[in-house]
C-alpha atoms as a PDB file:
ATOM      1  CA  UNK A   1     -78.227  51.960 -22.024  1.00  0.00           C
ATOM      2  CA  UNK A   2     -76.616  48.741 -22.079  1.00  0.00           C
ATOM      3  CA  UNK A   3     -75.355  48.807 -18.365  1.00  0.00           C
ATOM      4  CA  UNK A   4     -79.314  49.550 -17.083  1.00  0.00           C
ATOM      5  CA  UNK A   5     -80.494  46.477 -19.506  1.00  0.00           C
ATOM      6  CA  UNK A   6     -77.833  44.499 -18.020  1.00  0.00           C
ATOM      7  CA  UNK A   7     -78.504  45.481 -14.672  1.00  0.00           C
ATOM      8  CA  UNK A   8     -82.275  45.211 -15.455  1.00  0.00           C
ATOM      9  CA  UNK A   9     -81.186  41.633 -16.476  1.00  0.00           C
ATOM     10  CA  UNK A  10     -79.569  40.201 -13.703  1.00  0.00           C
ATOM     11  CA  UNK A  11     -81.575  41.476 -11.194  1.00  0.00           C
ATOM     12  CA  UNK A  12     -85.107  40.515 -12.684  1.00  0.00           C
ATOM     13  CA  UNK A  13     -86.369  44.241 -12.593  1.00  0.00           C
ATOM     14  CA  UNK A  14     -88.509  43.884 -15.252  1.00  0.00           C
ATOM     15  CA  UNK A  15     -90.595  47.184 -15.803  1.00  0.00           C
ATOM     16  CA  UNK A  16     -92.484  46.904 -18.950  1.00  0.00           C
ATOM     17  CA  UNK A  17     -91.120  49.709 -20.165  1.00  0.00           C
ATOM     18  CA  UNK A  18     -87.772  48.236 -20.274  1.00  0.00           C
ATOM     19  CA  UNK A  19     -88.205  46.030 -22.975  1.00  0.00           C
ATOM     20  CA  UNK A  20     -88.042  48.080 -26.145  1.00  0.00           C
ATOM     21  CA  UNK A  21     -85.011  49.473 -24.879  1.00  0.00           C
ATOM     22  CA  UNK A  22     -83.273  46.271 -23.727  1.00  0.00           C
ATOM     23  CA  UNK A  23     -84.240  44.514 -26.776  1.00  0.00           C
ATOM     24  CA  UNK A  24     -81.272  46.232 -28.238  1.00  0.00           C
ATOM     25  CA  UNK A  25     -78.848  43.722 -26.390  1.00  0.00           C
ATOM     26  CA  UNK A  26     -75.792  42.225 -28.257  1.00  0.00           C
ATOM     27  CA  UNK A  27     -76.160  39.199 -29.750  1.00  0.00           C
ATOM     28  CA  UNK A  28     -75.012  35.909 -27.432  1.00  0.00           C
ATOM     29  CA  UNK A  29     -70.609  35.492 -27.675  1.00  0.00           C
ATOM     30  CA  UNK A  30     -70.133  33.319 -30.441  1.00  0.00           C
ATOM     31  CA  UNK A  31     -68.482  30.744 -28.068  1.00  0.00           C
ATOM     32  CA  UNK A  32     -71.671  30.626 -26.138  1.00  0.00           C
ATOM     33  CA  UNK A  33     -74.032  30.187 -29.581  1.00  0.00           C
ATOM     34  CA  UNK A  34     -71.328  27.521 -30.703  1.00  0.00           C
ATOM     35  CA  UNK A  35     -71.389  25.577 -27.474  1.00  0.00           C
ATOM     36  CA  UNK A  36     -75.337  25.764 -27.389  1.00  0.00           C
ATOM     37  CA  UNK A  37     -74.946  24.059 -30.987  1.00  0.00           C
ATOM     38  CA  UNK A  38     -72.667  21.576 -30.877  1.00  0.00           C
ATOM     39  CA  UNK A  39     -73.946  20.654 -27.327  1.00  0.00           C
ATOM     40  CA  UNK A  40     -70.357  20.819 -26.209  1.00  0.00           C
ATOM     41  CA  UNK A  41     -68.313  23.224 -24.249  1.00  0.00           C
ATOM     42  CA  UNK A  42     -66.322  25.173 -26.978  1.00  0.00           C
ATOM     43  CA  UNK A  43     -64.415  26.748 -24.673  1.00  0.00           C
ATOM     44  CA  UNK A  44     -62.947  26.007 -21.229  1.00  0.00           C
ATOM     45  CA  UNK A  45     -64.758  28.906 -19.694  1.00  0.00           C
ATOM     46  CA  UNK A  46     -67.996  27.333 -20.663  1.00  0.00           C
ATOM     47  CA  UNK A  47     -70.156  24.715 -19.363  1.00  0.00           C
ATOM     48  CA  UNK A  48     -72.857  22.731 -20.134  1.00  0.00           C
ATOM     49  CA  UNK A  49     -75.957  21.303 -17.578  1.00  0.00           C
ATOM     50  CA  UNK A  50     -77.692  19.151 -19.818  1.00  0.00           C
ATOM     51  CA  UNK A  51     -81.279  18.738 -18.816  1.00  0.00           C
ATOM     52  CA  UNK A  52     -81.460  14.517 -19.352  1.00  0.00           C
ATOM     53  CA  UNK A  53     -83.914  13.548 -17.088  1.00  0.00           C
ATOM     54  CA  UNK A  54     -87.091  12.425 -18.502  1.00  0.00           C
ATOM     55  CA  UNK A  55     -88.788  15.379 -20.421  1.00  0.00           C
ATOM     56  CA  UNK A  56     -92.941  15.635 -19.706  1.00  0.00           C
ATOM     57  CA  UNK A  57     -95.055  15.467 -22.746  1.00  0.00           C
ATOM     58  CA  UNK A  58     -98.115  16.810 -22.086  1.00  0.00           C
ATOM     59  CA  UNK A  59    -101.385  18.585 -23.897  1.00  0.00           C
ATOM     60  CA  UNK A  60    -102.973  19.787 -21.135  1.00  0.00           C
ATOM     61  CA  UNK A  61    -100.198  22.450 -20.411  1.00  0.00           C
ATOM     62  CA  UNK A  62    -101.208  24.701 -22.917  1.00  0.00           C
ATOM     63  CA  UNK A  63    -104.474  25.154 -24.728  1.00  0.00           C
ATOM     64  CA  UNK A  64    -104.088  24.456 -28.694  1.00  0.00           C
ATOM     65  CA  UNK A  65    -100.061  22.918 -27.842  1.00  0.00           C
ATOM     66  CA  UNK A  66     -97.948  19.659 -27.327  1.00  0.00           C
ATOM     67  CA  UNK A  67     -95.197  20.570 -24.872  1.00  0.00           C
ATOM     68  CA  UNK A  68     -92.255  19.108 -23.757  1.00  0.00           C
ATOM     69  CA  UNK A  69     -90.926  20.196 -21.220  1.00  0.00           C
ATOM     70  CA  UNK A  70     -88.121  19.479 -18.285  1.00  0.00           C
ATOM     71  CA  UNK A  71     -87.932  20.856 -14.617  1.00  0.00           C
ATOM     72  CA  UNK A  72     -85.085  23.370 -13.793  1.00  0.00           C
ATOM     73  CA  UNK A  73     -85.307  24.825 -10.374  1.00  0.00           C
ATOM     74  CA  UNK A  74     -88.737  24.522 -10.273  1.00  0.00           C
ATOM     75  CA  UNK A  75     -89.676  26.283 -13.589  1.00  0.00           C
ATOM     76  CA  UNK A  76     -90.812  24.417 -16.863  1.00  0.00           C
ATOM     77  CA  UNK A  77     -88.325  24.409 -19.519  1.00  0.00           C
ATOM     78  CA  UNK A  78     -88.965  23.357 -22.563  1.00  0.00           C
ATOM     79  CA  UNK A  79     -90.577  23.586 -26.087  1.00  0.00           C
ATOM     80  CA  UNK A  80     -94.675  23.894 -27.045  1.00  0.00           C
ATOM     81  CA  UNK A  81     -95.339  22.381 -30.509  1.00  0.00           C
ATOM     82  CA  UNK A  82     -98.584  23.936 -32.288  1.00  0.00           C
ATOM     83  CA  UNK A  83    -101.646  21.747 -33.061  1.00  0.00           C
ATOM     84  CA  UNK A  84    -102.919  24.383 -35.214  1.00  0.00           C
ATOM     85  CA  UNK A  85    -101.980  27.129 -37.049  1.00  0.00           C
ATOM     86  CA  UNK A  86     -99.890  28.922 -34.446  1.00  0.00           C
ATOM     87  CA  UNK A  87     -96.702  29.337 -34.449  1.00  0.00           C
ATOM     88  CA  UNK A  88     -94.473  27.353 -31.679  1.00  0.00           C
ATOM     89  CA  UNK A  89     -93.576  28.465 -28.746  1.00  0.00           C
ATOM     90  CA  UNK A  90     -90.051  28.143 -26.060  1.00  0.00           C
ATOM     91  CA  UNK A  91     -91.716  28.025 -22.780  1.00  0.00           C
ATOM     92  CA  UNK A  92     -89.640  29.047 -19.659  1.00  0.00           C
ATOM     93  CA  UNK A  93     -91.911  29.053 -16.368  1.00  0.00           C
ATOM     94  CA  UNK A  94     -94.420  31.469 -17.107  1.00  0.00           C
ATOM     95  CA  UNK A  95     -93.159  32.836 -20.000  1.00  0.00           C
ATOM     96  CA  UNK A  96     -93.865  31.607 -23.232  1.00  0.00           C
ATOM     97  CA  UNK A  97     -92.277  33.073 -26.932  1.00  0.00           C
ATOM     98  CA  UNK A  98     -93.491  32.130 -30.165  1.00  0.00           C
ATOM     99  CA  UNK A  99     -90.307  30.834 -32.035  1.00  0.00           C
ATOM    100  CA  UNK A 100     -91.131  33.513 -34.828  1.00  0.00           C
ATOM    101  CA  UNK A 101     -90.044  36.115 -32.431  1.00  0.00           C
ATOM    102  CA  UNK A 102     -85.980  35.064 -32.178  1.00  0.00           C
ATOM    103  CA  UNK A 103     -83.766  36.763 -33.438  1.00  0.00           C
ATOM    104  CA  UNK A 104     -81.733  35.072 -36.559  1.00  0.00           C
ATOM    105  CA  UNK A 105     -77.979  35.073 -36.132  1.00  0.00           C
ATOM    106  CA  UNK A 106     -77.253  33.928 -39.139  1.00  0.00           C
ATOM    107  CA  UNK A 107     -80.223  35.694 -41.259  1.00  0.00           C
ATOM    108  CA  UNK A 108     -82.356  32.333 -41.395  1.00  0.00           C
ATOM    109  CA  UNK A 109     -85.529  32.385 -40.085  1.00  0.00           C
ATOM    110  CA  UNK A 110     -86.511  30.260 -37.524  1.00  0.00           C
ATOM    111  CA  UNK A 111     -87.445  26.622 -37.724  1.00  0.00           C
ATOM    112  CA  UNK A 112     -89.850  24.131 -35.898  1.00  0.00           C
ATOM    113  CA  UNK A 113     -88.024  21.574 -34.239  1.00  0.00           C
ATOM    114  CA  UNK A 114     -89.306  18.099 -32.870  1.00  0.00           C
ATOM    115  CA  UNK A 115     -88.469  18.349 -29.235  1.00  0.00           C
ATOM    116  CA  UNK A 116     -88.070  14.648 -28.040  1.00  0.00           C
ATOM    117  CA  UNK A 117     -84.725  14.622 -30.681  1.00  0.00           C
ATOM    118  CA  UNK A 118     -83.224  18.275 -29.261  1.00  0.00           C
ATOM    119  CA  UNK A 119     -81.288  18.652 -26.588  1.00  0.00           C
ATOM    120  CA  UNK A 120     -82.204  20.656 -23.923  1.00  0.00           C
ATOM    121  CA  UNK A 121     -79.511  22.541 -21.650  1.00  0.00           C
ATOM    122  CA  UNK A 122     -78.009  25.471 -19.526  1.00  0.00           C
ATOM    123  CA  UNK A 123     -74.885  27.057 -20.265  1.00  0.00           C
ATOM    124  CA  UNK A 124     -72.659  28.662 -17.725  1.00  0.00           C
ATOM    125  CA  UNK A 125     -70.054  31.334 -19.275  1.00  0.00           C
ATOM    126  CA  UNK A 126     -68.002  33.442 -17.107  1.00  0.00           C
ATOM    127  CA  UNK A 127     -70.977  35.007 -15.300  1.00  0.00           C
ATOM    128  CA  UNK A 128     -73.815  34.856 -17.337  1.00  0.00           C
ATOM    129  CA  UNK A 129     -76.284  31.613 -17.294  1.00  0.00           C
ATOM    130  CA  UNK A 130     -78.310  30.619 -21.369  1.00  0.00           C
ATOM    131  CA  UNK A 131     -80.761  28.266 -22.092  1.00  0.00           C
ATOM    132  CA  UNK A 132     -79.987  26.093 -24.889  1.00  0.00           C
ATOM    133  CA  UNK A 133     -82.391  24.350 -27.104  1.00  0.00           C
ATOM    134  CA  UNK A 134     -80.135  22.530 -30.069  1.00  0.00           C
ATOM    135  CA  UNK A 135     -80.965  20.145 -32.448  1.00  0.00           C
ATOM    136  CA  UNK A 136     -79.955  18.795 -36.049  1.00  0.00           C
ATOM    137  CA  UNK A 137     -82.789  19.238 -39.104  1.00  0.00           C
ATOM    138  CA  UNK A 138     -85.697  16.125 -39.407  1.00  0.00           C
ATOM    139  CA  UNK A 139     -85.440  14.094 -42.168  1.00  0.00           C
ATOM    140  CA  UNK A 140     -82.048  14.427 -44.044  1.00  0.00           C
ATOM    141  CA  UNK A 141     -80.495  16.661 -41.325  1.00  0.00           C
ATOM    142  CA  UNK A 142     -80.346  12.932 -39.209  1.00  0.00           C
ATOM    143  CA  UNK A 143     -77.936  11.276 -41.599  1.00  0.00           C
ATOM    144  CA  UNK A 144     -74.945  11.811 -43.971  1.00  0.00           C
ATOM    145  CA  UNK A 145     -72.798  15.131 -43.837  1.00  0.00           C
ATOM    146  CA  UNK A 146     -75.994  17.232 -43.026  1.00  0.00           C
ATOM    147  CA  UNK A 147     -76.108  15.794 -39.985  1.00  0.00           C
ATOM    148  CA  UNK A 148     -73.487  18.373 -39.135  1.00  0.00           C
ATOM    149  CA  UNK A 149     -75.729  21.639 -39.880  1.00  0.00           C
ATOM    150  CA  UNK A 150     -77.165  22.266 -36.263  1.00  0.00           C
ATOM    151  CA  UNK A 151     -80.074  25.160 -34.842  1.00  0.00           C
ATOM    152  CA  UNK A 152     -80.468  26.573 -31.711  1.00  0.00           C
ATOM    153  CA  UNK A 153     -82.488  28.762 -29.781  1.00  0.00           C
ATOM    154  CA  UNK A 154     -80.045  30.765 -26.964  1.00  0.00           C
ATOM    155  CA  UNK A 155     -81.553  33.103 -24.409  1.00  0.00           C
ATOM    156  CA  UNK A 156     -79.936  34.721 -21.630  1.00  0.00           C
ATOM    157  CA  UNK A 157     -81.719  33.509 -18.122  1.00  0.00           C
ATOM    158  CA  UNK A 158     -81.430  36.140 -15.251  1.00  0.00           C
ATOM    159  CA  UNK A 159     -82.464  36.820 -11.651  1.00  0.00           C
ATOM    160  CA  UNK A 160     -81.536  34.143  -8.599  1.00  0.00           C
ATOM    161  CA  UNK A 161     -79.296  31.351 -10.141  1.00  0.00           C
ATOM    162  CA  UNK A 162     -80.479  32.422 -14.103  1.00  0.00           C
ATOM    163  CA  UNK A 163     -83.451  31.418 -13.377  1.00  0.00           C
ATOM    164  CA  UNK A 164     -86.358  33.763 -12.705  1.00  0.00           C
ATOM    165  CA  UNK A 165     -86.463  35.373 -16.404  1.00  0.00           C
ATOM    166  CA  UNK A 166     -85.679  34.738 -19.914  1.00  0.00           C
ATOM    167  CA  UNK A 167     -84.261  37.509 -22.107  1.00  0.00           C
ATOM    168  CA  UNK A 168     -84.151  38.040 -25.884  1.00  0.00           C
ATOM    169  CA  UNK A 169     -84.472  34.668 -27.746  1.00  0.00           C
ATOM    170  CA  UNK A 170     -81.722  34.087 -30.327  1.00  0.00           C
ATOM    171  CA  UNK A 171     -82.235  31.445 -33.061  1.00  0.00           C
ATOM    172  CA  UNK A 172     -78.580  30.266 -35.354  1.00  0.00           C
ATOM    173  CA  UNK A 173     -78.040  27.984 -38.074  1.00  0.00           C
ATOM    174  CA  UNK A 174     -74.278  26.543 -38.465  1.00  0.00           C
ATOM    175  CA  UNK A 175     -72.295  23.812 -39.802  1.00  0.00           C
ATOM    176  CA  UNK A 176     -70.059  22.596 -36.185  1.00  0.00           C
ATOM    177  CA  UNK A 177     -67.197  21.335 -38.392  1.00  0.00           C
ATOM    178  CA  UNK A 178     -66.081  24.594 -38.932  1.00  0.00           C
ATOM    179  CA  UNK A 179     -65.902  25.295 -35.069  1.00  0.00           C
ATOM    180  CA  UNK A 180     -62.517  25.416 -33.499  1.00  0.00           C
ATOM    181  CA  UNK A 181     -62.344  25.075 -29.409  1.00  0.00           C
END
């Protein structure tokens, strides 16, 4: 099953069908999910395209949300904050996933993050291409050892140059001391 969700994947064949299956995918390698956290290549077969230009913030994007978002290839990248009651959302082109939807790592649920503080990025390893959105916790996460403790959202990007479809969202919660490159 996991060769078809793969292939699925990388091709952007997206039936809708496929998704309860493919939702079964592994969990991102542990050197990507570290790299995505520590905004850092952990390993020398990763890389890291940090999106720096100036982000768009913008309320007329999506009804009832803030976004912020950057341009990759053409698509909107970025991160829809609620004014309301909904939950938040990562937006990739079309597609937008409320942040309650990732799957926790590290069996903590997902958090809101302010956007204009995260970093925003893509992250080449071996042949697979994964948005990044990392950032440290408001408040006391900015300062002292906290500072340290870092979330994420990872998802795999597929089709022509990872960038046509986003796959399972992934959210993590570690402490980058305790990574080793």
């Amino acid at each position: 099953m996991m060769k078809i969700c793969r292939f699925i994947f990388k091709y952007g064949w997206i039936p809708l069908l496929a998704f309860p299956f493919c939702s079964f995918a592994a969990d991102p390698p542990s050197k990507v999910i570290e790299s995505c956290l520590a905004f850092k290549a952990m390993s020398s077969r990763i890389s890291i395209e940090e999106l720096d230009e100036p982000g768009v913030l913008s309320d007329d994007f999506m009804s009832g949300y803030s976004t912020f978002t950057y341009q990759r290839n053409g698509i909107a990248f970025g991160y829809a904050t609620s004014r309301g009651s909904r939950a938040d959302k990562i937006v990739f082109g079309m597609q937008k996933r409320p942040i309650s939807s990732a799957k926790p790592i590290d069996k903590v649920r997902p958090e809101r993050l302010d956007p204009t503080l995260a970093e925003f990025g893509v992250i080449h390893y071996q042949s697979s291409t994964y948005m990044c959105i990392s950032s440290n916790f408001d408040g006391i996460g900015r300062s002292g050892s906290f500072q340290n403790v870092r979330f994420g959202y990872i998802a795999l990007l597929t089709g022509k140059d990872g960038a046509a479809f986003m796959g399972p969202l992934y959210f993590s919660v570690r402490d980058i001391r305790t990574f080793k490159r």
